[in-house]
Protein backbone atom coordinates (compact mmCIF):
# COMPACT_ATOMS: atom_id res chain seq x y z
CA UNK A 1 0.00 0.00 0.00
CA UNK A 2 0.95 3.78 -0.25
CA UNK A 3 2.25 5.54 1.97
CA UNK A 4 0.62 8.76 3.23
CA UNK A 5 2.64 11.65 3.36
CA UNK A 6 2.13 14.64 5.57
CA UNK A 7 4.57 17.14 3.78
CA UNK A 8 2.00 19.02 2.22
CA UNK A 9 0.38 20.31 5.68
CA UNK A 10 1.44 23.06 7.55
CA UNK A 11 1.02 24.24 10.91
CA UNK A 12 0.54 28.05 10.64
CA UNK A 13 -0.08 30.75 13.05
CA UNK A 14 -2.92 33.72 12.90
CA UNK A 15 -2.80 36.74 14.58
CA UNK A 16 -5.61 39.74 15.21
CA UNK A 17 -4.59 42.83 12.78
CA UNK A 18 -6.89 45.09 14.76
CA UNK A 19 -5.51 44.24 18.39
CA UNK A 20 -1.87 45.70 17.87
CA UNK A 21 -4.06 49.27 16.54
CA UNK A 22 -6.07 49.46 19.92
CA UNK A 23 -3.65 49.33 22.49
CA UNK A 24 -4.74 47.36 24.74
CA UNK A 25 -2.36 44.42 25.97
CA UNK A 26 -2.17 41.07 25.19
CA UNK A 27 -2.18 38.99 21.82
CA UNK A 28 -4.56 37.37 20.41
CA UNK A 29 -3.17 34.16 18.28
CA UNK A 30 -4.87 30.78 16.93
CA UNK A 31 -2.28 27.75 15.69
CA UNK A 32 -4.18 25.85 12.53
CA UNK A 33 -3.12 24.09 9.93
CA UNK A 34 -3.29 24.46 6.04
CA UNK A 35 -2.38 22.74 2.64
CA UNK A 36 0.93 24.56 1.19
CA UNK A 37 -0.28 23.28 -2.30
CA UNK A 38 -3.93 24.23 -2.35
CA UNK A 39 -3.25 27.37 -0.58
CA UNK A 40 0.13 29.03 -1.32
CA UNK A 41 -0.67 32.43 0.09
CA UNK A 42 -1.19 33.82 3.51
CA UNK A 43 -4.67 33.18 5.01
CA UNK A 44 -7.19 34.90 5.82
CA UNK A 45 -9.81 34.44 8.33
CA UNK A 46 -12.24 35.85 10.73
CA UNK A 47 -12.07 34.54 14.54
CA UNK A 48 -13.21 35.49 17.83
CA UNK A 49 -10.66 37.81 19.85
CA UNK A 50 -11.63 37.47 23.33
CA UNK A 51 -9.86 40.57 24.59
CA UNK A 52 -11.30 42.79 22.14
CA UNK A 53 -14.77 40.84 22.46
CA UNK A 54 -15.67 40.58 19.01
CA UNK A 55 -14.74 38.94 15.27
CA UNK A 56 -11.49 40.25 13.83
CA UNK A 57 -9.44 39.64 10.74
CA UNK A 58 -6.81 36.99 11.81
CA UNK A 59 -3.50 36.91 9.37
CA UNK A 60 -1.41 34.14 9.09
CA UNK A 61 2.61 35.12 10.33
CA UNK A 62 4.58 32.73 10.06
């Protein structure tokens, strides 16, 4: 049988683009993963911030 490979997923990490522009302190940060071939570019995504208290834009960092 063939062997399944996991090079193609990534473990990536988001962080809030509207936390750093309030000021307040703190980080907020989710660890996912993604496919490197279906998805070459930097994600995307709307999550919860809990210190703000509300949906922000997340970007992927790293």
């Amino acid at each position: 049988m063939a062997k399944k490979t996991k090079e193609a997923r990534i473990q990536v990490i988001l962080e809030c683009t509207e936390h750093k522009e309030s000021g307040k302190p703190g980080t907020s940060r989710y660890i996912t993963t993604k496919n490197k071939k279906n998805t070459p570019e930097r994600l995307e995504i709307k999550k919860f911030n809990p210190i703000l208290r509300k949906m922000t834009v997340h970007k992927e960092i790293k």
